[in-house]
C-alpha atoms as a PDB file:
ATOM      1  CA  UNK A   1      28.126 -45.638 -34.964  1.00  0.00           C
ATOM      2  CA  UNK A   2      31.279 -44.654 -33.163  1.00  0.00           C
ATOM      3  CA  UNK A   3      32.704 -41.219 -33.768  1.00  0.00           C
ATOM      4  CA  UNK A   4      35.989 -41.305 -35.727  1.00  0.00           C
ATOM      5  CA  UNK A   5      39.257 -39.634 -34.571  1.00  0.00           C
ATOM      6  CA  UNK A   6      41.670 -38.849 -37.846  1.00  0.00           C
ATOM      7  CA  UNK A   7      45.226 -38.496 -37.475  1.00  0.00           C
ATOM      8  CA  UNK A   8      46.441 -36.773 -40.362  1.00  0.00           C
ATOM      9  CA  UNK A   9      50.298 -36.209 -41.111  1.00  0.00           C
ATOM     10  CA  UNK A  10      53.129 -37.048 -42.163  1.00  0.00           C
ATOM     11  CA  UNK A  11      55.625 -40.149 -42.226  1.00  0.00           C
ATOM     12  CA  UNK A  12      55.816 -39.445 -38.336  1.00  0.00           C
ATOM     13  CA  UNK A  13      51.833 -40.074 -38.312  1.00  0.00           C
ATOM     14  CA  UNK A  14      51.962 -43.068 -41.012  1.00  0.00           C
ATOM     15  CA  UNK A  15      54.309 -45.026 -38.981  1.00  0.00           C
ATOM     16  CA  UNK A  16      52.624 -44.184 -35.951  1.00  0.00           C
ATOM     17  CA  UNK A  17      50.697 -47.921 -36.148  1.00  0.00           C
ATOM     18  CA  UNK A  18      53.363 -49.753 -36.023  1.00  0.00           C
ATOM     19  CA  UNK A  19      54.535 -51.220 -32.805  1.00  0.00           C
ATOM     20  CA  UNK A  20      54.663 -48.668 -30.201  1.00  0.00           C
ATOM     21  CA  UNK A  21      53.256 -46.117 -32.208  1.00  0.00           C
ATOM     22  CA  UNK A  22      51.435 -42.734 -30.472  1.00  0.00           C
ATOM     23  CA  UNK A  23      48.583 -43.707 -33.244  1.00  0.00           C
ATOM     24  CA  UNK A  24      48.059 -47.821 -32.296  1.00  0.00           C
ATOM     25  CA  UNK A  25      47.872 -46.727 -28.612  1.00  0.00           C
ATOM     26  CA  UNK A  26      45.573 -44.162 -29.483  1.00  0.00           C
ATOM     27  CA  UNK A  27      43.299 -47.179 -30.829  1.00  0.00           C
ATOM     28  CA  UNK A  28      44.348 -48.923 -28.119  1.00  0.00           C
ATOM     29  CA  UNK A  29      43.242 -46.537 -25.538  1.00  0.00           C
ATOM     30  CA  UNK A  30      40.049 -45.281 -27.705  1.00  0.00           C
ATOM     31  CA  UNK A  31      39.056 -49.349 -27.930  1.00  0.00           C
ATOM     32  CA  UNK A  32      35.138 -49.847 -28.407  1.00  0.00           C
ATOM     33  CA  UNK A  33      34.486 -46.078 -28.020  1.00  0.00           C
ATOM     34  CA  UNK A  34      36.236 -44.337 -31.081  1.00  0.00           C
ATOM     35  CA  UNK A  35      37.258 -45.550 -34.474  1.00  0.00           C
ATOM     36  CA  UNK A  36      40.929 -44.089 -34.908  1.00  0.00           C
ATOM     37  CA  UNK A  37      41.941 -43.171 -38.414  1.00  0.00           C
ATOM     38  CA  UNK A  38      45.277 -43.261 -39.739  1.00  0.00           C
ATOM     39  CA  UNK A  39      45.960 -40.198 -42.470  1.00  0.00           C
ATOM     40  CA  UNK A  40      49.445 -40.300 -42.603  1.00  0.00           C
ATOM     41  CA  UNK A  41      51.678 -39.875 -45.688  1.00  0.00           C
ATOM     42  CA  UNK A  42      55.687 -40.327 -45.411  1.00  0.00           C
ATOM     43  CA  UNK A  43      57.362 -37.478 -47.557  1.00  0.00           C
ATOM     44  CA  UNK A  44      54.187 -34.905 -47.663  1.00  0.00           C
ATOM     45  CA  UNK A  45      54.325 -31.685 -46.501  1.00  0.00           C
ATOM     46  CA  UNK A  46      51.453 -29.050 -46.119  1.00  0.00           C
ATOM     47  CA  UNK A  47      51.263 -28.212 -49.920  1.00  0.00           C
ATOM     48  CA  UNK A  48      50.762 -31.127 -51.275  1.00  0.00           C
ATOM     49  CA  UNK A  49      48.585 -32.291 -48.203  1.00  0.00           C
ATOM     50  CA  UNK A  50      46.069 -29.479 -49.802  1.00  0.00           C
ATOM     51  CA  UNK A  51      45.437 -31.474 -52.231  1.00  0.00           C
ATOM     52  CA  UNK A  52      43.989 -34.362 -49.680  1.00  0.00           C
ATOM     53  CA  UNK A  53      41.392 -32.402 -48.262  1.00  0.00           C
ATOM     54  CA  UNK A  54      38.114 -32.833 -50.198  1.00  0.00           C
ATOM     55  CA  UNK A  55      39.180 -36.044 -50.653  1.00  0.00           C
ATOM     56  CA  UNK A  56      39.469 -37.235 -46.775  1.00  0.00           C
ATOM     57  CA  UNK A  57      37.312 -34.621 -45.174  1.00  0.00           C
ATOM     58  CA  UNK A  58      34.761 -33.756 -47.774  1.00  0.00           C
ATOM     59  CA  UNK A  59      31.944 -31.413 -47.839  1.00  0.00           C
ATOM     60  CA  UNK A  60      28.266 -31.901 -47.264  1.00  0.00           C
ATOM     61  CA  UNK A  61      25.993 -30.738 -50.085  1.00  0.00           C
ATOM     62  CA  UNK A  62      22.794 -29.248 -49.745  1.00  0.00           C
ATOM     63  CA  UNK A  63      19.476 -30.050 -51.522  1.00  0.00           C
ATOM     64  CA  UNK A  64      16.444 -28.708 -50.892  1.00  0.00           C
ATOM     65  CA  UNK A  65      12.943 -31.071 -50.846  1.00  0.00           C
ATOM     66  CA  UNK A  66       9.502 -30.883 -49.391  1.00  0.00           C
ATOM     67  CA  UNK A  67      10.015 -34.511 -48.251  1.00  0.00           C
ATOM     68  CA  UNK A  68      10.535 -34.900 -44.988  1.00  0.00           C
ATOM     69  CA  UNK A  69      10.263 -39.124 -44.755  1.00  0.00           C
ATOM     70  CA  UNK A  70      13.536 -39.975 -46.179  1.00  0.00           C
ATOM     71  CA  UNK A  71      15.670 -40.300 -43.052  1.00  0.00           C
ATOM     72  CA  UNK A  72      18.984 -42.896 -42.823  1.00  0.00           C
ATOM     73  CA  UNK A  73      22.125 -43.662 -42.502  1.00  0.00           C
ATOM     74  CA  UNK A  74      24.997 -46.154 -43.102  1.00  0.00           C
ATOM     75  CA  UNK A  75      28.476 -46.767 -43.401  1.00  0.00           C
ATOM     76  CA  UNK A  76      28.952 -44.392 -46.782  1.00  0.00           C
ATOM     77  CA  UNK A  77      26.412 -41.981 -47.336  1.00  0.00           C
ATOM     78  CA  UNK A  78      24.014 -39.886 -44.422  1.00  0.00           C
ATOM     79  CA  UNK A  79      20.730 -38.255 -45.278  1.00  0.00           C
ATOM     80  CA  UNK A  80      20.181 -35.755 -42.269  1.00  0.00           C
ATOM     81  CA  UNK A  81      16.680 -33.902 -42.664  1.00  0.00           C
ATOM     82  CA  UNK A  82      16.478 -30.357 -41.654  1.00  0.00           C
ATOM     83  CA  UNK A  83      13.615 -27.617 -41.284  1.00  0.00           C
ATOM     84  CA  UNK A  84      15.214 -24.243 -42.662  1.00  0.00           C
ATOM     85  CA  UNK A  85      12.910 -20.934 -43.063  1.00  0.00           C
ATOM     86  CA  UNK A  86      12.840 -19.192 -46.491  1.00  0.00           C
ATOM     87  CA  UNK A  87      14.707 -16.243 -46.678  1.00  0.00           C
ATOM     88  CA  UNK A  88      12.211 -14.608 -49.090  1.00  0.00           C
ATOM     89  CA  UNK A  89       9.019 -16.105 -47.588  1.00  0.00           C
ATOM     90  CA  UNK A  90       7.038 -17.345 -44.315  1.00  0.00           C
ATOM     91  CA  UNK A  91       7.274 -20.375 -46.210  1.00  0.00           C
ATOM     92  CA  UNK A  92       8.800 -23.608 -44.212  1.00  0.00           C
ATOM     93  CA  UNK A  93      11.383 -26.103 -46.171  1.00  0.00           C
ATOM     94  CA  UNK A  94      13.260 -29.083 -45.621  1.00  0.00           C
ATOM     95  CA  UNK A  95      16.256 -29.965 -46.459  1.00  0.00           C
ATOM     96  CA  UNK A  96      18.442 -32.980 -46.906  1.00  0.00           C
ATOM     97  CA  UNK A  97      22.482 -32.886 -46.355  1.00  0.00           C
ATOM     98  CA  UNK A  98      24.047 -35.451 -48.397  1.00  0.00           C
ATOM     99  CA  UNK A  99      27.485 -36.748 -48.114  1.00  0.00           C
ATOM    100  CA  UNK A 100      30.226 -39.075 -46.675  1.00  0.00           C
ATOM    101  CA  UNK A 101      30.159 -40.305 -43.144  1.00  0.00           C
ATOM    102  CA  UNK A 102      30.041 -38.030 -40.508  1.00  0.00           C
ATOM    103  CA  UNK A 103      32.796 -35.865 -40.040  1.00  0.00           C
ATOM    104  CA  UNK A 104      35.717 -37.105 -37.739  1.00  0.00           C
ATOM    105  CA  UNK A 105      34.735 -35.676 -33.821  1.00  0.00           C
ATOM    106  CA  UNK A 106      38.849 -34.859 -33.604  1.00  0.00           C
ATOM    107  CA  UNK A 107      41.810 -34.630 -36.093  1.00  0.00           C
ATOM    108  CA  UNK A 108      45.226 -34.419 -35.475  1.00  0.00           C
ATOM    109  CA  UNK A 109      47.489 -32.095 -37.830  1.00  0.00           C
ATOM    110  CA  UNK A 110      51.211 -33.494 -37.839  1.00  0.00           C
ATOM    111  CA  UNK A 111      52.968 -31.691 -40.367  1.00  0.00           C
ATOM    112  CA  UNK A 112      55.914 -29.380 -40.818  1.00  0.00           C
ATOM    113  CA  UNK A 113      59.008 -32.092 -40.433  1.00  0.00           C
ATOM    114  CA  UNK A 114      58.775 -31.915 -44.784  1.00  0.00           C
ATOM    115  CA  UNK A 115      58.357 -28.191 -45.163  1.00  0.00           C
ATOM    116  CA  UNK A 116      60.956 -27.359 -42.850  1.00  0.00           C
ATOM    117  CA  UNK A 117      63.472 -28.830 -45.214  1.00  0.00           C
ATOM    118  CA  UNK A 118      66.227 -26.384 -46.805  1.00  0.00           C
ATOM    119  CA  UNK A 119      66.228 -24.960 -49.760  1.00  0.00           C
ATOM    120  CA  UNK A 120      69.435 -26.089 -51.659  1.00  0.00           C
ATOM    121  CA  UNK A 121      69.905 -29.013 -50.175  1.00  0.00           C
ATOM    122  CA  UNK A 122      68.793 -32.807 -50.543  1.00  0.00           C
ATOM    123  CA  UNK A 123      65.502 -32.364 -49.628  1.00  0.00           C
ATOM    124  CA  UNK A 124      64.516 -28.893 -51.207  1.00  0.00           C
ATOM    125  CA  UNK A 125      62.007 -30.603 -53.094  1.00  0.00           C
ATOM    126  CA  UNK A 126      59.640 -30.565 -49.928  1.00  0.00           C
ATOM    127  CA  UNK A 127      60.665 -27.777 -48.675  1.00  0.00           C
ATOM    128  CA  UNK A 128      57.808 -24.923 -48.293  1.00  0.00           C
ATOM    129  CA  UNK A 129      58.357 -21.740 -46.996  1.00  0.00           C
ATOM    130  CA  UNK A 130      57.712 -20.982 -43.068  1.00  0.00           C
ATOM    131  CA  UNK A 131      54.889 -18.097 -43.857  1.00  0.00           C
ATOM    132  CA  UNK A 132      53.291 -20.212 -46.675  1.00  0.00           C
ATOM    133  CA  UNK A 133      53.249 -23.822 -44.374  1.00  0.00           C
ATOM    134  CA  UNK A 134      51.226 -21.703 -42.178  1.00  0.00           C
ATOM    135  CA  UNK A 135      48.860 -19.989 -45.051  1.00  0.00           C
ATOM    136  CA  UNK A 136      48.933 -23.765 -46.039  1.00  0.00           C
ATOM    137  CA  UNK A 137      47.873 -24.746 -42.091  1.00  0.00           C
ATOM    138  CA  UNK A 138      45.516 -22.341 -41.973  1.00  0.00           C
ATOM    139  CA  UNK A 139      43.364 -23.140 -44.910  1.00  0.00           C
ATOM    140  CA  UNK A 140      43.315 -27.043 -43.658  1.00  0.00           C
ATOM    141  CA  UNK A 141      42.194 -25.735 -39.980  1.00  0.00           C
ATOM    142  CA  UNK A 142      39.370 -23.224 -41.901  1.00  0.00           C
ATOM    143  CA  UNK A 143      38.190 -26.441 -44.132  1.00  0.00           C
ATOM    144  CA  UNK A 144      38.403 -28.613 -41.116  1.00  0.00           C
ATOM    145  CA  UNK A 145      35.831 -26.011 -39.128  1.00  0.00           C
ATOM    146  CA  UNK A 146      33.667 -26.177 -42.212  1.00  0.00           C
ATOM    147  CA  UNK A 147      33.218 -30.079 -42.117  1.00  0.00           C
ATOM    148  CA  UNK A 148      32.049 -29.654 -38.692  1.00  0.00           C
ATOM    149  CA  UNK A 149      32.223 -26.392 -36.190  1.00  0.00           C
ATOM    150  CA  UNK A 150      32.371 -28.701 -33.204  1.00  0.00           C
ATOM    151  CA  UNK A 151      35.643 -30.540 -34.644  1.00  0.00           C
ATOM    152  CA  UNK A 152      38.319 -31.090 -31.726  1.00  0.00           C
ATOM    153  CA  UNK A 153      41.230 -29.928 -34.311  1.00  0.00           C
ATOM    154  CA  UNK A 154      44.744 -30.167 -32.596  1.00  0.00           C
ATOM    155  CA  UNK A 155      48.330 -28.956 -34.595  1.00  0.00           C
ATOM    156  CA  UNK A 156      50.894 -30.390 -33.667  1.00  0.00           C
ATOM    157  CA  UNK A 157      54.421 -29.259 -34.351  1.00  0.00           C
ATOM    158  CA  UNK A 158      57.427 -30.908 -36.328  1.00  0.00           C
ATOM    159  CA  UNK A 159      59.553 -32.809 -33.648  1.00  0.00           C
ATOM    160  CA  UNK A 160      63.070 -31.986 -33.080  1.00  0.00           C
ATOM    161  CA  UNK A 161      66.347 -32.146 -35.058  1.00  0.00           C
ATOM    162  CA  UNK A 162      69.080 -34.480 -34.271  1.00  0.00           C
ATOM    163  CA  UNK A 163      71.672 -32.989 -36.753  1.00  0.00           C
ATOM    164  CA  UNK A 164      74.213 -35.678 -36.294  1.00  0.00           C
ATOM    165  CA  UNK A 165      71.532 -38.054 -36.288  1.00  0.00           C
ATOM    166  CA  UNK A 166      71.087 -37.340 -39.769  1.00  0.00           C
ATOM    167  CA  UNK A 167      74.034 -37.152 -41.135  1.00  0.00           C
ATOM    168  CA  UNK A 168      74.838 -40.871 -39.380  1.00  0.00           C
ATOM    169  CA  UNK A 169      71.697 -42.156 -41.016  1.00  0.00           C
ATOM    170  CA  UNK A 170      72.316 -40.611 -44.461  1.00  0.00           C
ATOM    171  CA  UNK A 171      76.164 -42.190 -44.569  1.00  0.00           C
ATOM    172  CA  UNK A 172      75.232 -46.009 -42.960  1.00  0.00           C
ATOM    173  CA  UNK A 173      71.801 -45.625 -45.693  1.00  0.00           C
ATOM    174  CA  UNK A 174      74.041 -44.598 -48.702  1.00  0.00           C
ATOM    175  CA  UNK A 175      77.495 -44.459 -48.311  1.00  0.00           C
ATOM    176  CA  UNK A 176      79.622 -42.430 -50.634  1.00  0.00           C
ATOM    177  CA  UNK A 177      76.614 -40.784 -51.754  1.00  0.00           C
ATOM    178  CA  UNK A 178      75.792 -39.745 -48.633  1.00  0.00           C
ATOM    179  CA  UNK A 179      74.997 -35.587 -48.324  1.00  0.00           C
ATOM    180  CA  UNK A 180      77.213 -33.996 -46.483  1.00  0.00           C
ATOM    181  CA  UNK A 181      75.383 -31.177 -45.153  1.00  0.00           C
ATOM    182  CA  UNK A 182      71.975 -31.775 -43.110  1.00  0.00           C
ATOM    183  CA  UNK A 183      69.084 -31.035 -45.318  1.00  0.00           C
ATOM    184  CA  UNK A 184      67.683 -29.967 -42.206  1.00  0.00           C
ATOM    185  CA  UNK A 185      68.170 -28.004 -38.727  1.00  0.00           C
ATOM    186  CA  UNK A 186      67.125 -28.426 -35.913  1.00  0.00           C
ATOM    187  CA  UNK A 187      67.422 -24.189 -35.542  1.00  0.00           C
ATOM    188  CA  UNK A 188      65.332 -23.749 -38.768  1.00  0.00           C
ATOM    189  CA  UNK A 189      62.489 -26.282 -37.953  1.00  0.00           C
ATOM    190  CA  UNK A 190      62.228 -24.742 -34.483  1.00  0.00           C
ATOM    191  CA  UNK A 191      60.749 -21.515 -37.108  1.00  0.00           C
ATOM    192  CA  UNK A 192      57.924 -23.436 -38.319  1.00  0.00           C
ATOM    193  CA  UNK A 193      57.099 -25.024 -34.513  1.00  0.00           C
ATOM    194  CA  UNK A 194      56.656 -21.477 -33.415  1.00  0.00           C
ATOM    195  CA  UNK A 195      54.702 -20.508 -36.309  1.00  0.00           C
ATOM    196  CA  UNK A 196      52.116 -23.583 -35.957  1.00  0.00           C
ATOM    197  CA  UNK A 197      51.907 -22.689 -32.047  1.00  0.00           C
ATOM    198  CA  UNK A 198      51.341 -18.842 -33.014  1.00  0.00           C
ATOM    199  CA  UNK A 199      48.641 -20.211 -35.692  1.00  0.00           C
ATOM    200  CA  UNK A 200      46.997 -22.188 -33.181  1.00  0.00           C
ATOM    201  CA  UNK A 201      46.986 -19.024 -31.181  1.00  0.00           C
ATOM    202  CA  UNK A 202      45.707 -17.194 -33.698  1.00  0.00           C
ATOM    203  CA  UNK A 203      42.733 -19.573 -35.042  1.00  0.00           C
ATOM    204  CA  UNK A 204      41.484 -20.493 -31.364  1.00  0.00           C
ATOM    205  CA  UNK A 205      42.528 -24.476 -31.783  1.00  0.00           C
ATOM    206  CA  UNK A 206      44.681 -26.609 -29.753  1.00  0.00           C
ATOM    207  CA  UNK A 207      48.330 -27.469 -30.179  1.00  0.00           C
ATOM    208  CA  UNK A 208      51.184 -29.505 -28.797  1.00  0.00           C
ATOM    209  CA  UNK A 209      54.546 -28.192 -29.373  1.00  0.00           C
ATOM    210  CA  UNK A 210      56.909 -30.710 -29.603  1.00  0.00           C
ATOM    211  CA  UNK A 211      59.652 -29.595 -31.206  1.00  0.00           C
ATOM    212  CA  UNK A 212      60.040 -27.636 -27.245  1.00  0.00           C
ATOM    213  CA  UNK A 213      58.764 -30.442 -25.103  1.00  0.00           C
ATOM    214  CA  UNK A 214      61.287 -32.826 -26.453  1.00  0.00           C
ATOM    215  CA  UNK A 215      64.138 -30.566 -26.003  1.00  0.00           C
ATOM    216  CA  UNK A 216      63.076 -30.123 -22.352  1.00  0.00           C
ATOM    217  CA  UNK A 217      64.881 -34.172 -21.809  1.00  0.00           C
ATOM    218  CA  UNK A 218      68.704 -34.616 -21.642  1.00  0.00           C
ATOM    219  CA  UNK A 219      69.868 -36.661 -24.321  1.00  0.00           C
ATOM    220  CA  UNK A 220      66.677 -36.495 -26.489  1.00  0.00           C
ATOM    221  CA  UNK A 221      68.715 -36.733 -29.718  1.00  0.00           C
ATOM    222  CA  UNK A 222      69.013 -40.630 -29.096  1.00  0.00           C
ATOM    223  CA  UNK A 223      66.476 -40.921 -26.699  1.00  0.00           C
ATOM    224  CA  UNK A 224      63.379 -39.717 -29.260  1.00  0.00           C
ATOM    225  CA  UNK A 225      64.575 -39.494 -32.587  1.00  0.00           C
ATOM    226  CA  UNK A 226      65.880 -42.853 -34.121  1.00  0.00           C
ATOM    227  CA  UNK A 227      67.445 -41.570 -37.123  1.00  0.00           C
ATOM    228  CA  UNK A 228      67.714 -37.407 -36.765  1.00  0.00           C
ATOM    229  CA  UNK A 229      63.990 -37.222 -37.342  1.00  0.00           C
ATOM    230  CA  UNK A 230      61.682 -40.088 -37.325  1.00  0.00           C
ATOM    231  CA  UNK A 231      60.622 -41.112 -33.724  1.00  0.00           C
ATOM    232  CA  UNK A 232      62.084 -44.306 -31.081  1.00  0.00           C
ATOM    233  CA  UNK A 233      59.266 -46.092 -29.055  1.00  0.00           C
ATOM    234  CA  UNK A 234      60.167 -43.249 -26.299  1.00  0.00           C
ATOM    235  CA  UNK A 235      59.134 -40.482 -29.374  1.00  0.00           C
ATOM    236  CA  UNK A 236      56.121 -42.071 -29.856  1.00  0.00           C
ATOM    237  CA  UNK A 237      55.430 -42.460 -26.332  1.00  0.00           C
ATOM    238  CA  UNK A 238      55.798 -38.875 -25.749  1.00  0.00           C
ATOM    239  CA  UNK A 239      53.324 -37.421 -28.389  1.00  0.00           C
ATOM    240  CA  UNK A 240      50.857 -40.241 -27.437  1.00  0.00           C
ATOM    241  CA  UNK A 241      50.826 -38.909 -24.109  1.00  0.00           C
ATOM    242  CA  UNK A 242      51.400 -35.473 -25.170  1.00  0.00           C
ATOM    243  CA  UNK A 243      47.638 -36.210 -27.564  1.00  0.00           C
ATOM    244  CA  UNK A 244      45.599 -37.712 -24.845  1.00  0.00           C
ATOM    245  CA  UNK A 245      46.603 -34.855 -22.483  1.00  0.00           C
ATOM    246  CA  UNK A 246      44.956 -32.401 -24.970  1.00  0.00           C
ATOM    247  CA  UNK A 247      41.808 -34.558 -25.444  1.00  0.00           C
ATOM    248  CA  UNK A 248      41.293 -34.818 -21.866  1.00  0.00           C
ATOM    249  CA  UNK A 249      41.474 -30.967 -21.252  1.00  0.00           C
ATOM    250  CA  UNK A 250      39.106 -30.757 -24.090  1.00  0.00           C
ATOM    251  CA  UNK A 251      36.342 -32.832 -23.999  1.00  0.00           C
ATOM    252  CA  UNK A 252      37.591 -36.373 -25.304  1.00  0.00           C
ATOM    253  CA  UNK A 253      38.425 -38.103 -22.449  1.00  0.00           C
ATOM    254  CA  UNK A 254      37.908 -42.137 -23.259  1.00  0.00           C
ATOM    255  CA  UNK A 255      37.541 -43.238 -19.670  1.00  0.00           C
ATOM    256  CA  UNK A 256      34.342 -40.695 -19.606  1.00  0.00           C
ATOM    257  CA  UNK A 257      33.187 -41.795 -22.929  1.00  0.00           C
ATOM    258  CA  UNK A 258      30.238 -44.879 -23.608  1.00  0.00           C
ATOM    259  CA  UNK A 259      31.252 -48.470 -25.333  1.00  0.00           C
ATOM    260  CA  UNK A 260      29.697 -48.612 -28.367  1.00  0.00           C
ATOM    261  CA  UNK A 261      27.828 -51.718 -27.267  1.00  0.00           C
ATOM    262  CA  UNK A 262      26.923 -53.652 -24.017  1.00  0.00           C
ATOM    263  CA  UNK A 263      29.748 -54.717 -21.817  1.00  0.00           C
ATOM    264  CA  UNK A 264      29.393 -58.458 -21.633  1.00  0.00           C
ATOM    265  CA  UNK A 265      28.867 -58.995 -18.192  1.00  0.00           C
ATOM    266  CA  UNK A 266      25.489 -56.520 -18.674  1.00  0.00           C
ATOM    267  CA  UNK A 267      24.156 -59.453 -20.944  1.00  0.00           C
ATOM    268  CA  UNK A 268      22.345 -61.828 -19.616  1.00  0.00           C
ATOM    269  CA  UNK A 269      22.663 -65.280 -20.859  1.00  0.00           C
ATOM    270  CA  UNK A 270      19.515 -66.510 -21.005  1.00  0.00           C
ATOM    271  CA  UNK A 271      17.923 -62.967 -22.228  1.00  0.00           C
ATOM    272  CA  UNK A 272      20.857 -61.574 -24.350  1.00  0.00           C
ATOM    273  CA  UNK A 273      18.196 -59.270 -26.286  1.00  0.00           C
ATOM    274  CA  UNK A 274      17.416 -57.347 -23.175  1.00  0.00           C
ATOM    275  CA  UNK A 275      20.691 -55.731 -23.073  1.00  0.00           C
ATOM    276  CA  UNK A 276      20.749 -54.642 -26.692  1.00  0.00           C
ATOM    277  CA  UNK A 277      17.257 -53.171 -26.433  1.00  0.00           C
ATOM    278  CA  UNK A 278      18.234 -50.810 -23.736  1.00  0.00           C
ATOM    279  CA  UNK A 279      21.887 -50.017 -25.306  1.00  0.00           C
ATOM    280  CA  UNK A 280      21.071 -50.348 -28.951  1.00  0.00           C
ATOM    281  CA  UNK A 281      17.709 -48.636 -29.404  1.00  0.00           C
END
């Protein structure tokens, strides 16, 4: 089965399959050797994404059995046995971990753009406080390490603000109605990019800042950022490369990793079984 990779975000990660999108040439580039999974939800930000957790990255249960035939797996449920030691007794028993398919082998954590929205302003419904978004950040890293120790987990930070930018989208988008203050800054989400770097820091995982990397290009208000906040091709382009830069520094490089199956030209046409025998087996 391949290993899954779960990007899990925001609107900037749920439109991140379109056309162009970091997260389609992700599964482009991870083709035949990783499942990519898109996790992205326009509007959340890390409180409410809490409540997602058990529900897209859930637990494994224990139960304890003296049977140690029962052995499978498939596409929704893995029985994994185990040989654990008593701790009261010499006594030998075997357990077997039941749950949903095995954990993801990397996940991306896009969030912040939401949060980082001010208080009394259009979008103070999502906004979360900078020292709770990373209390919030920290508990989805700590549940992420539970699912699975080895978990590649990178944060990634909110991208830039184009001020302007939003205040041009809000008054072409509604008009009259239009706000007329930015319900957010680009000052104020440059906070929360620091904090998720300084979490990162703190809980030994990797992370991308963005919000700086952007910056570092003249003109990236136009050149990134198609309507103050949401990302151009070029946006998505940069946090796709930005991604596979930190998988290949880790340990996820696809040009080092195995198709899942036999290239074709290893199968030969008169003895196709051969090939799937020494792959498949």
């Amino acid at each position: 089965m391949r290993p899954n990779i779960v990007l899990f975000g925001d609107s900037i990660t749920q439109e991140s399959f379109r056309s162009g999108g970091w997260g389609a040439s992700l599964a482009d580039t991870y083709s035949r050797k990783a499942d990519v999974v898109l996790r992205g939800y326009g509007g959340y930000n890390t409180r409410w994404a809490l409540f997602l957790l058990h529900h897209l990255f859930p637990l494994v249960k224990l139960f304890f059995t003296f049977s140690v035939n029962l052995q499978m797996a498939d596409q929704t449920v893995q029985f994994v046995t185990y040989s654990l030691k008593s701790p009261t007794s010499e006594e030998c028993f075997y357990c077997i971990v039941v749950g949903s398919t095995k954990p993801p082998v990397a996940t991306t954590i896009f969030l912040g753009a939401n949060d980082a929205a001010l208080a009394g302003r259009t979008s103070e419904r999502q906004h979360v406080p900078v020292e709770e978004y990373k209390e919030n950040l920290r508990k989805i890293v700590r549940h992420l390490k539970e699912c699975s120790p080895t978990m590649l987990i990178v944060l990634i930070t909110p991208p830039p603000i184009d001020e302007e930018g939003r205040m041009e989208y809000a008054r072409e988008t509604y008009g009259e109605k239009a706000m007329t203050l930015p319900e957010r800054t680009n000052e104020t989400t440059g906070v929360y990019a620091k904090g998720c770097i300084e979490l990162a820091g703190e809980l030994g995982v990797r992370s991308i800042n963005l919000w700086s990397k952007m910056q570092e290009t003249d003109g990236w208000q136009k050149k990134y950022l198609r309507d103050g906040l949401h990302l151009t091709a070029e946006g998505n382009a940069v946090v796709f490369d930005e991604v596979v830069k930190v998988f290949k520094e880790a340990w996820l490089d696809a040009s080092e990793m195995p198709y899942d199956f036999p290239h074709h030209s290893e199968i030969d046409g008169k003895n196709p079984e051969k090939a799937f025998q020494q792959k498949c087996l």
